[in-house]
N, C-alpha and C. Protein backbone atom coordinates (compact mmCIF):
# COMPACT_ATOMS: atom_id res chain seq x y z
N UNK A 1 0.85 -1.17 0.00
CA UNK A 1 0.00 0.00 0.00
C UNK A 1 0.90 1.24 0.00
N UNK A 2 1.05 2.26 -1.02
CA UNK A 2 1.43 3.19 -1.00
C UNK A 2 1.51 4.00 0.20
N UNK A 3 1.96 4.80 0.53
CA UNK A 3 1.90 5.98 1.82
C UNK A 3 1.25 6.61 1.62
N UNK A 4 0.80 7.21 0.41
CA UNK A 4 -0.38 8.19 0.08
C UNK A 4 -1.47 7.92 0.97
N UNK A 5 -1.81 6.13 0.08
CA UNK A 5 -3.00 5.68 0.78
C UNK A 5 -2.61 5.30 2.19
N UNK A 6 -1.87 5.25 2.69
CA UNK A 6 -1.83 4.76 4.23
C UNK A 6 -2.15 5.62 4.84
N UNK A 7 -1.67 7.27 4.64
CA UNK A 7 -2.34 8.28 5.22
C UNK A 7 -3.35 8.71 4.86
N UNK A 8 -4.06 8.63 3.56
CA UNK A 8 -5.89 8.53 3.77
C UNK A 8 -6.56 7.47 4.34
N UNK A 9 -5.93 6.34 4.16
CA UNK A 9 -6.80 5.86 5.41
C UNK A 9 -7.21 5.72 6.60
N UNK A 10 -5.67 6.59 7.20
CA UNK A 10 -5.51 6.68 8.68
C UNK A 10 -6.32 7.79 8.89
N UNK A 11 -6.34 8.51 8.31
CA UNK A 11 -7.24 10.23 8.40
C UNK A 11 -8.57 9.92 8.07
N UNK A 12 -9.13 8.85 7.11
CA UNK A 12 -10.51 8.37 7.18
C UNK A 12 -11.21 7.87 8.39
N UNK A 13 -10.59 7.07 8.77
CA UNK A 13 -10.87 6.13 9.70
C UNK A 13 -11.22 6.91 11.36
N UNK A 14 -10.13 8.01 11.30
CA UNK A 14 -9.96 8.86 12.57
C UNK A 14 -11.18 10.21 12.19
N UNK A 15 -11.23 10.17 11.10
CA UNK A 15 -12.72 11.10 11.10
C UNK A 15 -14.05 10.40 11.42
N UNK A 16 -14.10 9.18 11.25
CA UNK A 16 -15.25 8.51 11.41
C UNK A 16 -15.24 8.07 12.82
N UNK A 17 -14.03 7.93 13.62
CA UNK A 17 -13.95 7.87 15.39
C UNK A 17 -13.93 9.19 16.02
N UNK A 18 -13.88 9.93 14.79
CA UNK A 18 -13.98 12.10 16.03
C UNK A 18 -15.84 11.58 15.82
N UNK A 19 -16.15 11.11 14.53
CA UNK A 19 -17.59 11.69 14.24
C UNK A 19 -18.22 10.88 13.57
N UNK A 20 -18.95 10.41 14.13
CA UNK A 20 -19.34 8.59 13.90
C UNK A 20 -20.58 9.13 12.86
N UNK A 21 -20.88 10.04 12.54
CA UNK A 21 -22.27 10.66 11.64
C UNK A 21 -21.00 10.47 10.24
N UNK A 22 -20.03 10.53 9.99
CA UNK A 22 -19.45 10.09 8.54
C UNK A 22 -19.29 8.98 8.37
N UNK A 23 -19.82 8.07 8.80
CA UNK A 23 -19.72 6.63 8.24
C UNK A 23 -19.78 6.15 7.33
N UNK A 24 -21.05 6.69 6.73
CA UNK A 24 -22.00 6.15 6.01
C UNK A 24 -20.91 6.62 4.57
N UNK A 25 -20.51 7.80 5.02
CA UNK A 25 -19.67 8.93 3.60
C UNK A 25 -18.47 8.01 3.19
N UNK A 26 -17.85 7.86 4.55
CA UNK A 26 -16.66 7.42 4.69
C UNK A 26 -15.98 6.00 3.62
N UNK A 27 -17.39 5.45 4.09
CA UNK A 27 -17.16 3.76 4.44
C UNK A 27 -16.95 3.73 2.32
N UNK A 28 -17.78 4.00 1.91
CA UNK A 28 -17.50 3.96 0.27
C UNK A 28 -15.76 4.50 -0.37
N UNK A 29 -15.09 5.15 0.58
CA UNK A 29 -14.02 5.55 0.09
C UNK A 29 -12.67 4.69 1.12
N UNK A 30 -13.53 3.97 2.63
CA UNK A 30 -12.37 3.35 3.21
C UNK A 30 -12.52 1.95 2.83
N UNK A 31 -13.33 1.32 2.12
CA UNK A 31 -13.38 -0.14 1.71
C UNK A 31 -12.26 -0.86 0.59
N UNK A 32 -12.15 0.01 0.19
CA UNK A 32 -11.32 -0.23 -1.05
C UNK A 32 -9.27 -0.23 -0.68
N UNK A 33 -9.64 0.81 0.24
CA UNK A 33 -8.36 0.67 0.54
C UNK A 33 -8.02 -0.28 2.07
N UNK A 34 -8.81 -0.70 2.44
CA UNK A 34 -9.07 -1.92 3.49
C UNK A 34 -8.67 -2.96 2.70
N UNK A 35 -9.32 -3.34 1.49
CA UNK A 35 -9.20 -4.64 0.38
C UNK A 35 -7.40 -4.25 0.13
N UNK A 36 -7.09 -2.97 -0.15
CA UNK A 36 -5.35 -2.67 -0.71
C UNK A 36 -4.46 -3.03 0.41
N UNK A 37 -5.16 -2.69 1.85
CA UNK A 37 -4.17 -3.04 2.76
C UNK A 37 -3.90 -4.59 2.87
N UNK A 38 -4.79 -4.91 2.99
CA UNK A 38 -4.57 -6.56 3.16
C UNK A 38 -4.36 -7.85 1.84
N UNK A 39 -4.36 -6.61 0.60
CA UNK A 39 -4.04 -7.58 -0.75
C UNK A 39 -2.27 -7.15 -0.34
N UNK A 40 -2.14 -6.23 -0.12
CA UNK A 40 -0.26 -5.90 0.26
C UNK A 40 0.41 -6.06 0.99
N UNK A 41 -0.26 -6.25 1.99
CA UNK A 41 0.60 -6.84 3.52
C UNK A 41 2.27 -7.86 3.07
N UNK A 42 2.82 -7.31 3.61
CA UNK A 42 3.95 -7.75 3.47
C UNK A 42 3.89 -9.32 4.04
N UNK A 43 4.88 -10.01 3.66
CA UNK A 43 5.03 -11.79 4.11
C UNK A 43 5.35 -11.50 5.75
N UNK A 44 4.26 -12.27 6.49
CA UNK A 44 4.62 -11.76 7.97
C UNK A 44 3.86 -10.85 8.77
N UNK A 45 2.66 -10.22 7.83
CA UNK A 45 2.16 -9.22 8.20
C UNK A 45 0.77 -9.35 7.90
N UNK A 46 0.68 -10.23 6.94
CA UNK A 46 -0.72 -10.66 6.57
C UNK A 46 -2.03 -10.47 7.72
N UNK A 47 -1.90 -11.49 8.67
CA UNK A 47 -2.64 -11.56 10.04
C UNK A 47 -2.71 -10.32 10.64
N UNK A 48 -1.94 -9.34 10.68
CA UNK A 48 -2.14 -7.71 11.21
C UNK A 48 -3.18 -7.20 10.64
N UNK A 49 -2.76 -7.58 9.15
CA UNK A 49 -3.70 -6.49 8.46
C UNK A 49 -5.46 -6.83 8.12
N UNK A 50 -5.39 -8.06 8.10
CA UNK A 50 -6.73 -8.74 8.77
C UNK A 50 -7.09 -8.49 9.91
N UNK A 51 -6.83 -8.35 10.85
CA UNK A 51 -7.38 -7.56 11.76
C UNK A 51 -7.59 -6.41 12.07
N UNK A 52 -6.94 -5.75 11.53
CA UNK A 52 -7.29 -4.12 11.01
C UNK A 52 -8.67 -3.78 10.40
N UNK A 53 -8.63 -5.04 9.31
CA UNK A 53 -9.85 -4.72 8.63
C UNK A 53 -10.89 -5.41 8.89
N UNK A 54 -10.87 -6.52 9.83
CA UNK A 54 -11.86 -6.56 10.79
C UNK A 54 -12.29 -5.88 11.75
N UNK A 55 -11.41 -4.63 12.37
CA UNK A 55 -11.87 -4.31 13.67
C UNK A 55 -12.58 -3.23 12.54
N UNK A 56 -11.66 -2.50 11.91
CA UNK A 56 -12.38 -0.90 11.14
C UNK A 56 -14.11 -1.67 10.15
N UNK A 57 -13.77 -2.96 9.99
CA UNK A 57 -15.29 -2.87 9.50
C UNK A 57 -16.83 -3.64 10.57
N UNK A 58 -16.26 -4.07 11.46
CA UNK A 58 -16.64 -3.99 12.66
C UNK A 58 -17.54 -3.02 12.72
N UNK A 59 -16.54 -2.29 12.91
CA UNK A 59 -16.84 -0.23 13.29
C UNK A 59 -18.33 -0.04 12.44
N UNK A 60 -18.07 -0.31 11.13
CA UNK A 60 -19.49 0.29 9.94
C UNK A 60 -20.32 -0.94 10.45
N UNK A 61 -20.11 -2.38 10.89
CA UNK A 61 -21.56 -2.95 11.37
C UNK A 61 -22.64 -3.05 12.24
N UNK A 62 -21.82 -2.43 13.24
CA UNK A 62 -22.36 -2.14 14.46
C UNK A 62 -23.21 -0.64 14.62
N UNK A 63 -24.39 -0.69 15.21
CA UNK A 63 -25.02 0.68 15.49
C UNK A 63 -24.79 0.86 16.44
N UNK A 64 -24.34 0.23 17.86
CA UNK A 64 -24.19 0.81 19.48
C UNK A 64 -23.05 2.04 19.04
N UNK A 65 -22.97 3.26 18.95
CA UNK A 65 -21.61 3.98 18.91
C UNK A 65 -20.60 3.65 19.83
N UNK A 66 -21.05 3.35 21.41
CA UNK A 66 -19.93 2.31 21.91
C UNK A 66 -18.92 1.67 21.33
N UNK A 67 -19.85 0.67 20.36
CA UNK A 67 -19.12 -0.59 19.97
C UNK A 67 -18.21 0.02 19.05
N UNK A 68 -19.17 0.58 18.25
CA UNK A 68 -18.06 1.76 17.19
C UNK A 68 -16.94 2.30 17.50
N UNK A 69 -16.94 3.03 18.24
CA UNK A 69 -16.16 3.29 19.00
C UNK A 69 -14.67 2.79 19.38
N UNK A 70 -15.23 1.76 19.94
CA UNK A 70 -14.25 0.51 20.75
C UNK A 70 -13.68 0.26 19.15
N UNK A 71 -14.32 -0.62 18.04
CA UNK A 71 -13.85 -1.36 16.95
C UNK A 71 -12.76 0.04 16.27
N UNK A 72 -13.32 0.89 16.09
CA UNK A 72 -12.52 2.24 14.88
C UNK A 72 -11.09 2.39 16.30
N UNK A 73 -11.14 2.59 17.31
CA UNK A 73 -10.25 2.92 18.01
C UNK A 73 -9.04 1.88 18.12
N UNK A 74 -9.71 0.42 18.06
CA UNK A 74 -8.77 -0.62 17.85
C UNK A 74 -7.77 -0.60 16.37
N UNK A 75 -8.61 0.08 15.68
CA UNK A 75 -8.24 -0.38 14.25
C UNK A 75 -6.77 0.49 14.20
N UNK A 76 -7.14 1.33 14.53
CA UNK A 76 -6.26 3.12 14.58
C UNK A 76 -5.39 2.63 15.21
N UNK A 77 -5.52 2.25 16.24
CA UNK A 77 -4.08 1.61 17.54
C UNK A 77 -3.22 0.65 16.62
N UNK A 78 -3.72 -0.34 15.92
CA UNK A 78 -3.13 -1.51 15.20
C UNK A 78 -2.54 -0.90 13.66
N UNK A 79 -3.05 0.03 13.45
CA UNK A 79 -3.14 0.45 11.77
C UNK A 79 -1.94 1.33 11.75
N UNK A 80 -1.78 2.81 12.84
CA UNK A 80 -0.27 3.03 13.06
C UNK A 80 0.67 2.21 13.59
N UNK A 81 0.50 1.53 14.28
CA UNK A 81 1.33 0.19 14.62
C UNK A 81 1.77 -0.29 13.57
N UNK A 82 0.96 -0.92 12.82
CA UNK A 82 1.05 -1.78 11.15
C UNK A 82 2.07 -1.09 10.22
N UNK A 83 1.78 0.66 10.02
CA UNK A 83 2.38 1.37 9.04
C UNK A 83 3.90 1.46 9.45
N UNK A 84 3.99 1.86 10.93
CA UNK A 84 5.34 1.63 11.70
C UNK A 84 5.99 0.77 11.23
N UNK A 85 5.76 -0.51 11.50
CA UNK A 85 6.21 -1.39 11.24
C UNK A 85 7.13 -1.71 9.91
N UNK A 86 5.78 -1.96 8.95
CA UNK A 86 6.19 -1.91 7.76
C UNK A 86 6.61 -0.96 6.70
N UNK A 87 7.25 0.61 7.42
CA UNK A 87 7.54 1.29 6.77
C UNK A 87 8.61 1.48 7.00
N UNK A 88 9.56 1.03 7.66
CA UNK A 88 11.11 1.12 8.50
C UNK A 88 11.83 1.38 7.19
């Protein structure tokens, strides 16, 4: 995944955990690059990035904003973690 896209997705994702009313906007422009993160995952990294994109789509299934909440905040924790990682 490019850096471009690593930082729109990180800035997507964190607009939709300031303000859970862009979801709905969001979710059509963070899906695609959810599918890029985890078609690119580096050898070793695969399993990270599956869970990334389980917790961030989590986030769009759930209506409790709680849960929302909890899932987009996980994703964000793991997703700069992830980019860290694999951007050394």
């Amino acid at each position: 995944m490019e850096q471009q896209n690593q930082q729109t997705l990180t800035n997507l994702v964190y607009d939709i955990y300031e303000n859970p009313t862009l979801i709905e906007k969001h979710q059509v422009l963070i899906n695609p690059l959810l599918r890029d993160l985890v078609a690119t995952a580096p050898a070793g990294f695969e399993g990270m990035a599956t869970m990334i994109n389980t917790h961030i789509s989590n986030g769009f299934k759930f209506k409790n904003p709680k849960i929302q909440k909890f899932e987009l905040e996980s994703g964000l924790l793991k997703l700069k973690t992830y980019f860290q990682k694999i951007n050394l």
